[in-house]
Protein backbone atom coordinates (compact mmCIF):
# COMPACT_ATOMS: atom_id res chain seq x y z
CA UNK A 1 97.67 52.58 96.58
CA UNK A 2 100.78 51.05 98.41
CA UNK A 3 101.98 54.78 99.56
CA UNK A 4 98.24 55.43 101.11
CA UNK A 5 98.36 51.70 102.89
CA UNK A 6 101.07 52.62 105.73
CA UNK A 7 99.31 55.64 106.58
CA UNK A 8 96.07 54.57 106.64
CA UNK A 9 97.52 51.66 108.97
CA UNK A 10 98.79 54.15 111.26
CA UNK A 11 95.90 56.15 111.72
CA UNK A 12 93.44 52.96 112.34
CA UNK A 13 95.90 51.89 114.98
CA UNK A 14 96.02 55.08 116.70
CA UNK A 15 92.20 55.45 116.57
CA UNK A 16 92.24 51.49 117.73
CA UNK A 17 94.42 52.49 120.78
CA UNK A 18 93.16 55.75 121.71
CA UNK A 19 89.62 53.85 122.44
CA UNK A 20 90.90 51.12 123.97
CA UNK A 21 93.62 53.96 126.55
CA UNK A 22 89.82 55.75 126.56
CA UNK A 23 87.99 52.67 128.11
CA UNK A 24 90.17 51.19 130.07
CA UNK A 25 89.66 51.36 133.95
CA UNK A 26 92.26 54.20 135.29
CA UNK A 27 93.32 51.80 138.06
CA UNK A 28 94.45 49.49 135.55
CA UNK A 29 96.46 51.65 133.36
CA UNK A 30 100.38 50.98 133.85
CA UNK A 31 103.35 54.09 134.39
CA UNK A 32 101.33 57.08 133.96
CA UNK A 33 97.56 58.39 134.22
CA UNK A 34 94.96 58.12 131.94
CA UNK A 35 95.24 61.74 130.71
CA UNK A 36 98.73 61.73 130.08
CA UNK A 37 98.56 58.48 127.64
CA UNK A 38 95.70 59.62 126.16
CA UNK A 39 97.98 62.85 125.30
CA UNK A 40 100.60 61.25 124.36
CA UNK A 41 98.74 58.54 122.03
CA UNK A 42 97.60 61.69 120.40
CA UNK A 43 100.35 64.23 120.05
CA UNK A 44 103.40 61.18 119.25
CA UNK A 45 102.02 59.92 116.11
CA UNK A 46 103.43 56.61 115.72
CA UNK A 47 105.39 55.86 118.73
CA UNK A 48 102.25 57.24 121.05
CA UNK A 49 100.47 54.30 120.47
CA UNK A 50 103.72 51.43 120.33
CA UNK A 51 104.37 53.18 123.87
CA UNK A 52 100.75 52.88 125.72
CA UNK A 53 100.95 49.10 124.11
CA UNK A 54 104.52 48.12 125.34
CA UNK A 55 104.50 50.22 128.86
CA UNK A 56 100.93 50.93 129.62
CA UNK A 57 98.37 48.99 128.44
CA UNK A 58 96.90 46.54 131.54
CA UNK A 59 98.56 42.87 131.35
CA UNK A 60 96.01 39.96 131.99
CA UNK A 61 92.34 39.92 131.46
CA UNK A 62 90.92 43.00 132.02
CA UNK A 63 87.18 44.17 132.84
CA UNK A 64 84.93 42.86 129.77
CA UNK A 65 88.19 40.58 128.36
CA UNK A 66 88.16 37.28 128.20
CA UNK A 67 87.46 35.54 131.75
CA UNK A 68 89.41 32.30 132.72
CA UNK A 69 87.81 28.95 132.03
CA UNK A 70 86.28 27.65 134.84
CA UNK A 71 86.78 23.68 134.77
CA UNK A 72 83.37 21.73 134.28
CA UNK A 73 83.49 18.44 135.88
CA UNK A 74 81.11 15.59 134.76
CA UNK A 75 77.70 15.11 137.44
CA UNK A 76 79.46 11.40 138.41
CA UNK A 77 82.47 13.51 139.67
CA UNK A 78 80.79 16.92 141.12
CA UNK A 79 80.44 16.69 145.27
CA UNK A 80 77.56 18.91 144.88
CA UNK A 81 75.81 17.24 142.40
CA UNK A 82 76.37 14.05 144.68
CA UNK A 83 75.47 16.25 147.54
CA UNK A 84 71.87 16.41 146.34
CA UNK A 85 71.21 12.42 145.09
């Protein structure tokens, strides 16, 4: 069981990377285009994927990621809110 674990790890992360190279905006992709990380994710077993992660993946929120918090302020507070009293 412990000698099919690392493999099966391996392959899952590939997969996991390989979707996430696959729908990822081109513009955002870092070093190299789309194509050629999607090649290379593929045909470099297990240091395809460490690469796209350490030298091309986007950094930052991308499209569909988590957006930045927007700061809610409390009606007494809001000039807007005041605006229309």
């Amino acid at each position: 069981m412990v000698r099919l674990l690392l493999p099966l790890l391996l392959v899952g992360f590939s997969i996991y990377t390989l979707v996430d190279c696959a729908r990822t905006d081109e513009s955002q992709i870092r070093n190299l285009p789309k194509w050629a990380w999607i090649l290379i994710i593929i045909l470099i077993e297990a240091l395809g994927p460490v690469a796209y992660w350490i030298a091309g993946r986007p950094k930052g929120p991308r499209l569909g990621g988590p957006k930045p918090k927007r700061r809610i302020l409390p009606p007494d507070d809001d000039p807007d809110f005041l605006g229309k009293l």
